[in-house]
C-alpha atoms as a PDB file:
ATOM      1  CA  UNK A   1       2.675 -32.061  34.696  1.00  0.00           C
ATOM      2  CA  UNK A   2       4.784 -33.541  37.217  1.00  0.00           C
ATOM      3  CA  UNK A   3       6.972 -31.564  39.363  1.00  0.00           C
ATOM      4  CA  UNK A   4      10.611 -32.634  37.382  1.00  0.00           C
ATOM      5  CA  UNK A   5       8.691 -31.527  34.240  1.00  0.00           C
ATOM      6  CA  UNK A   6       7.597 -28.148  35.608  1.00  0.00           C
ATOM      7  CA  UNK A   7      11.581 -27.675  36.823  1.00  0.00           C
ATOM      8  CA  UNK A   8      13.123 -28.490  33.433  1.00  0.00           C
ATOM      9  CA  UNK A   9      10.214 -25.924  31.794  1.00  0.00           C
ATOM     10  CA  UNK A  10      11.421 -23.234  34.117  1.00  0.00           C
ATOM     11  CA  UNK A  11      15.043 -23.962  33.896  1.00  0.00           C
ATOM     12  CA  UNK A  12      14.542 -23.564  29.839  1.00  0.00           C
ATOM     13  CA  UNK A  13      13.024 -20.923  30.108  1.00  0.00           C
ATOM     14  CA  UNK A  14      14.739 -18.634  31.906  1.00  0.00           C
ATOM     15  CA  UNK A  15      18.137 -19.998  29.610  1.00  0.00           C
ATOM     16  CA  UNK A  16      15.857 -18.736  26.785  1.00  0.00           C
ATOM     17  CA  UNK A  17      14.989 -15.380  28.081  1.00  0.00           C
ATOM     18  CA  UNK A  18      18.795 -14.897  29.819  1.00  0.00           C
ATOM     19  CA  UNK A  19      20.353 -15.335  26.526  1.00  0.00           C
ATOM     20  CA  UNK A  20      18.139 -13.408  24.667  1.00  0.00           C
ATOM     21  CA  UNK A  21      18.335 -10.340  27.169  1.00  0.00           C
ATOM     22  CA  UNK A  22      22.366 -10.729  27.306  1.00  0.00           C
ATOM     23  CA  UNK A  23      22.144 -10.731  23.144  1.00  0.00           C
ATOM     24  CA  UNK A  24      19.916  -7.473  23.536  1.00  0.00           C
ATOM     25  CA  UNK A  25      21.656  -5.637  25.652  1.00  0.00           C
ATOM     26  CA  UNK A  26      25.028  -6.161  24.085  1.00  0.00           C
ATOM     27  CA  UNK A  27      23.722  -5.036  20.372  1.00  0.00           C
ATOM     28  CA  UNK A  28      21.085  -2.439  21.580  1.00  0.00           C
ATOM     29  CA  UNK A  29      22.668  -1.013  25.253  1.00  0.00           C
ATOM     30  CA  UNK A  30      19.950   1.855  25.426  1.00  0.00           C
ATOM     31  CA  UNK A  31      17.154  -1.048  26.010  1.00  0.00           C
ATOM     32  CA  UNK A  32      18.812  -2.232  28.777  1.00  0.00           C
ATOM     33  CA  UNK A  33      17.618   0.428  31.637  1.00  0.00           C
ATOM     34  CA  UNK A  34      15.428   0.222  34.228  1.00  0.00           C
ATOM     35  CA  UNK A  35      12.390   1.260  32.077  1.00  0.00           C
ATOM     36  CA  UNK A  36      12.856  -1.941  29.991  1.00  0.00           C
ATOM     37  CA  UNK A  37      11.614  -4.466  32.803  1.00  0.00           C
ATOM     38  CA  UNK A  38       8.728  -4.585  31.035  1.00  0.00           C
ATOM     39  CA  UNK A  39      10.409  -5.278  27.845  1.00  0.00           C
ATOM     40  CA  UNK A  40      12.549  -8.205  30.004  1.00  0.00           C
ATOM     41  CA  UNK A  41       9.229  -9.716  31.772  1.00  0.00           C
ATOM     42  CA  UNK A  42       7.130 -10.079  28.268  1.00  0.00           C
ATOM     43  CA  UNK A  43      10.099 -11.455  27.118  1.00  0.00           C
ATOM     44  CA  UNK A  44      10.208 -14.464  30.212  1.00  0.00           C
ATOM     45  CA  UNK A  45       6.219 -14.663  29.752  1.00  0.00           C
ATOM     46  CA  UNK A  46       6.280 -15.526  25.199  1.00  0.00           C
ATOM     47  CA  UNK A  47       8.874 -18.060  26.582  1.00  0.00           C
ATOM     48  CA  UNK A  48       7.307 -19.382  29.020  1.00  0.00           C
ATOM     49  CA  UNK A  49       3.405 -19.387  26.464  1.00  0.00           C
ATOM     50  CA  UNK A  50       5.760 -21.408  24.198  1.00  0.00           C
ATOM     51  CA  UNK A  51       7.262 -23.269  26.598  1.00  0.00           C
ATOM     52  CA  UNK A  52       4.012 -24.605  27.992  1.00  0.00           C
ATOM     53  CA  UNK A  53       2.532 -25.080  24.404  1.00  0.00           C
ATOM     54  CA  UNK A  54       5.884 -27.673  23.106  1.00  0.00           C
ATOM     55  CA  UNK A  55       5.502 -29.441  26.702  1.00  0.00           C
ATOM     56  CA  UNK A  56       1.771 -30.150  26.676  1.00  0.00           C
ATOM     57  CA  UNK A  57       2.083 -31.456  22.589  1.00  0.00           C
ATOM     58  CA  UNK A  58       4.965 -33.532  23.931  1.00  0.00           C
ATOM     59  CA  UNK A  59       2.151 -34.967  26.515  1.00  0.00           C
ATOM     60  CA  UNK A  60      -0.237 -35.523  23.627  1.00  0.00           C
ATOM     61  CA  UNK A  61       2.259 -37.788  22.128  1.00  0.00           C
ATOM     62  CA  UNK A  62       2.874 -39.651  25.426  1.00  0.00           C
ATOM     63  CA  UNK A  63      -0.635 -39.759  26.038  1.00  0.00           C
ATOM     64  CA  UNK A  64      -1.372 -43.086  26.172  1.00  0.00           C
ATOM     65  CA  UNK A  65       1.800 -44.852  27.872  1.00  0.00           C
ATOM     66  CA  UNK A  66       0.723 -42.053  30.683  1.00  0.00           C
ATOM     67  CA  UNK A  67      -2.582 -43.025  31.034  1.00  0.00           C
ATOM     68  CA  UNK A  68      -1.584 -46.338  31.496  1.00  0.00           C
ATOM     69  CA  UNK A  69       0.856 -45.212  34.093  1.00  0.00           C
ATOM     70  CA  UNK A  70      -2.094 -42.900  35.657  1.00  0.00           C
ATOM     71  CA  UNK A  71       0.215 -39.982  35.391  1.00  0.00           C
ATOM     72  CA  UNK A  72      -2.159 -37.299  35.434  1.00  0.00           C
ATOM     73  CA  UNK A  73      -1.451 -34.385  32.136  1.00  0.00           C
ATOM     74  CA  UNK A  74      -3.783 -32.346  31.288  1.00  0.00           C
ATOM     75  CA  UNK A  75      -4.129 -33.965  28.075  1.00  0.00           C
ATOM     76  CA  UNK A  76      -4.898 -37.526  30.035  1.00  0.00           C
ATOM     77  CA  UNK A  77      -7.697 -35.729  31.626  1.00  0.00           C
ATOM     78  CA  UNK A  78      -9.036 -33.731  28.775  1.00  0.00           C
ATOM     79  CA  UNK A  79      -8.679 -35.549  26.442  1.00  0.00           C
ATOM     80  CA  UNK A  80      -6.509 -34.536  23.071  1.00  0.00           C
ATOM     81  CA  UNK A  81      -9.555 -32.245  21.363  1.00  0.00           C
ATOM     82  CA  UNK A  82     -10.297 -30.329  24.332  1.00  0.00           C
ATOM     83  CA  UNK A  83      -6.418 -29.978  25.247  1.00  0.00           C
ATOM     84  CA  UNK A  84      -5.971 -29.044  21.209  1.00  0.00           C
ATOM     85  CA  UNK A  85      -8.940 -26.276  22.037  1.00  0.00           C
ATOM     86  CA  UNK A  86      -7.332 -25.337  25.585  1.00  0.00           C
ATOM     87  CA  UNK A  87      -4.011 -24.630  23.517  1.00  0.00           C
ATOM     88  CA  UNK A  88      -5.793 -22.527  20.944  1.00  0.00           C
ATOM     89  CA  UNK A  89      -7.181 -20.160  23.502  1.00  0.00           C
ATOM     90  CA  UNK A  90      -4.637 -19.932  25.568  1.00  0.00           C
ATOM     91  CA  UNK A  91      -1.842 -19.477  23.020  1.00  0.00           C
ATOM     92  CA  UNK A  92      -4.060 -17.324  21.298  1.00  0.00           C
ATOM     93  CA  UNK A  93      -4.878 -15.233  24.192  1.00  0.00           C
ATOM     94  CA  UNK A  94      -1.746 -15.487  26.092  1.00  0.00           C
ATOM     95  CA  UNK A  95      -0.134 -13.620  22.781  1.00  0.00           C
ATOM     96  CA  UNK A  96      -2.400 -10.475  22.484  1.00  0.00           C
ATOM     97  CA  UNK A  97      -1.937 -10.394  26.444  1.00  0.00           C
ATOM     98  CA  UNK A  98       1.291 -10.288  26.663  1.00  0.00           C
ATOM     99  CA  UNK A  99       1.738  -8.352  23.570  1.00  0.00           C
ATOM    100  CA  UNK A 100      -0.678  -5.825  24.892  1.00  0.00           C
ATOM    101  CA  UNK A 101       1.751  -5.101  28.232  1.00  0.00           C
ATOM    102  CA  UNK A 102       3.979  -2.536  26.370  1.00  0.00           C
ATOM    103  CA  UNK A 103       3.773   0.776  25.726  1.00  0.00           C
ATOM    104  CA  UNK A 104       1.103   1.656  23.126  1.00  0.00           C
ATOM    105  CA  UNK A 105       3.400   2.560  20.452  1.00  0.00           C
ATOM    106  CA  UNK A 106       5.463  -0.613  20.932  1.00  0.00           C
ATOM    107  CA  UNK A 107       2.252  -2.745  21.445  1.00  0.00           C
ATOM    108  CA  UNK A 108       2.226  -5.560  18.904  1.00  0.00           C
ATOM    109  CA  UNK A 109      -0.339  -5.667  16.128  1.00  0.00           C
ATOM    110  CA  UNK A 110      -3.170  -7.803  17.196  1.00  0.00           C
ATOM    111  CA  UNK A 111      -3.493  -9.960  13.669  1.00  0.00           C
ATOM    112  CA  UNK A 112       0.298 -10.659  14.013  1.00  0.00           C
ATOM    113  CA  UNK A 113      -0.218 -12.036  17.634  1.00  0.00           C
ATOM    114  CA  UNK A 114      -2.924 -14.293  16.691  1.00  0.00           C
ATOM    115  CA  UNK A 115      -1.041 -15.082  13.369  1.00  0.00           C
ATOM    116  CA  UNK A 116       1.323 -16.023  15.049  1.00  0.00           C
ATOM    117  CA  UNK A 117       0.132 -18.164  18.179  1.00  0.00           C
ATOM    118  CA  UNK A 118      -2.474 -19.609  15.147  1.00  0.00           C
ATOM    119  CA  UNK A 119       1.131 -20.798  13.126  1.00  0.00           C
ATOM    120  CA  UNK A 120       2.411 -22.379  15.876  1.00  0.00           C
ATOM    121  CA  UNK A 121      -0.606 -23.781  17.050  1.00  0.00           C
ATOM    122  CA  UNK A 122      -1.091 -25.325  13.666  1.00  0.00           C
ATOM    123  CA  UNK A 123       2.535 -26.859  13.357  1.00  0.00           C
ATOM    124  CA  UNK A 124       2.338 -28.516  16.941  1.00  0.00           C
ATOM    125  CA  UNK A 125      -1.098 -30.051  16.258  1.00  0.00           C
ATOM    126  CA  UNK A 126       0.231 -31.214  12.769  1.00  0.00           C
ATOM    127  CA  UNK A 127       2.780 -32.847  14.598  1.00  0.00           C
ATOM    128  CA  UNK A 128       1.002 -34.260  17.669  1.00  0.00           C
ATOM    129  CA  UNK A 129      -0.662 -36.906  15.152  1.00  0.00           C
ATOM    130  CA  UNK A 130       2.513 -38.636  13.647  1.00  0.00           C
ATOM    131  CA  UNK A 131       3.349 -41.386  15.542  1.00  0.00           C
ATOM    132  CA  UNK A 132       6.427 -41.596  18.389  1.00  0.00           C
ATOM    133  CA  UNK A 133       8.748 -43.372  15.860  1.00  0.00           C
ATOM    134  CA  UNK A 134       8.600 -40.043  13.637  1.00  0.00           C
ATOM    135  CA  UNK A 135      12.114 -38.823  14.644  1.00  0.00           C
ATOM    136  CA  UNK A 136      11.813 -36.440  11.862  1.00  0.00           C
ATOM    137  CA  UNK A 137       8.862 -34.398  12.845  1.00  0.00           C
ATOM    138  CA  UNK A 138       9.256 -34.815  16.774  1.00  0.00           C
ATOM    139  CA  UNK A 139      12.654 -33.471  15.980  1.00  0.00           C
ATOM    140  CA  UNK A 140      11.813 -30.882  14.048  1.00  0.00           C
ATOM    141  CA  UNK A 141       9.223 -29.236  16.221  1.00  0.00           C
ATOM    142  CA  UNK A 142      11.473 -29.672  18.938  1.00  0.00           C
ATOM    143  CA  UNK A 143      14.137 -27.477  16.893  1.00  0.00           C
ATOM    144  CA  UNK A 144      11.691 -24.972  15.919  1.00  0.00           C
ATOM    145  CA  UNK A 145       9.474 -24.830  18.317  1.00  0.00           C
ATOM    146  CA  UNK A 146      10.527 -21.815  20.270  1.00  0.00           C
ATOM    147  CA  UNK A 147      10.619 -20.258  17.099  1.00  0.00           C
ATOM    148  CA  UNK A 148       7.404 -18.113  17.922  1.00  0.00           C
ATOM    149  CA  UNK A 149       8.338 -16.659  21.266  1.00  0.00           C
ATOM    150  CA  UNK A 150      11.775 -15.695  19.189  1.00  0.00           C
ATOM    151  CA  UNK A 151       9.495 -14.087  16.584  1.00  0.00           C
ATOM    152  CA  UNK A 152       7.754 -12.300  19.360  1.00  0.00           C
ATOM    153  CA  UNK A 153      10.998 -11.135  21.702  1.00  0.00           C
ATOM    154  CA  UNK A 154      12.646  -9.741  18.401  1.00  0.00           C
ATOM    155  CA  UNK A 155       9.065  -7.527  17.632  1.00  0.00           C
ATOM    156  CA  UNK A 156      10.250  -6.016  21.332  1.00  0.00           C
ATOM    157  CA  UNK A 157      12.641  -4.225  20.393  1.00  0.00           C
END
């Protein structure tokens, strides 16, 4: 990922997690204290697991007008099965890790973590085979594609 790409990731990510916190606090003030930091940072880190999951599909798509421009992703130098199997893992992972930061009682269930990564998972490789043209389904995943770190901020709280 090239530097402009990792600045745009971060700057939509922390509009993602700003609004989401500013929609929080306003409908549920007692969350909003000093004990919910926690709450705030799993919050920036499903966005960000999300985040990095759309980008690096987006690079599947692109992945051979990159190559050709030796623009190094890591699905030019993996190669699309192992980054598919690279997203898996760490989607997969990344979910029951974050999930597992709360308190105990407000820990998220581990099937609907990987249930969840898995969905999303399966929706972005679904849509990292149709071809460039395919307005429809590129736009589609990009409207719905922070769908599961939404899923997983709203389970917060």
């Amino acid at each position: 990922m090239v530097p402009s790409a990792i600045h745009r990731l971060l700057h939509i990510t922390i509009m993602d997690v700003k609004a989401i916190t500013s929609y929080i606090c306003s409908s549920h003030p007692f969350t909003c204290t000093p004990q919910s930091n926690t709450i705030r940072t799993q919050s920036f880190l499903y966005t960000v697991l999300y985040d990095f999951l759309l980008e690096t599909i987006f690079d599947l798509r692109d992945n051979e007008e990159d190559a050709q421009n030796k623009v190094k992703t890591l699905s030019v130098m993996l190669g699309r099965s192992h980054t598919l199997l690279l997203l898996f893992v760490v989607v997969n992972v990344g979910d029951v890790v974050i999930a597992g930061m709360g308190e105990e009682e407000a820990g998220l269930e581990l099937a609907e973590c990987v249930l969840r990564a898995t969905l999303a998972w399966v929706v972005c490789t679904a849509v990292s085979y149709r071809p460039r043209g395919d307005t429809a389904a590129w736009g589609f995943l990009t409207l719905v594609g922070l769908l599961p770190a939404w899923w997983a901020q709203a389970r917060l709280f």
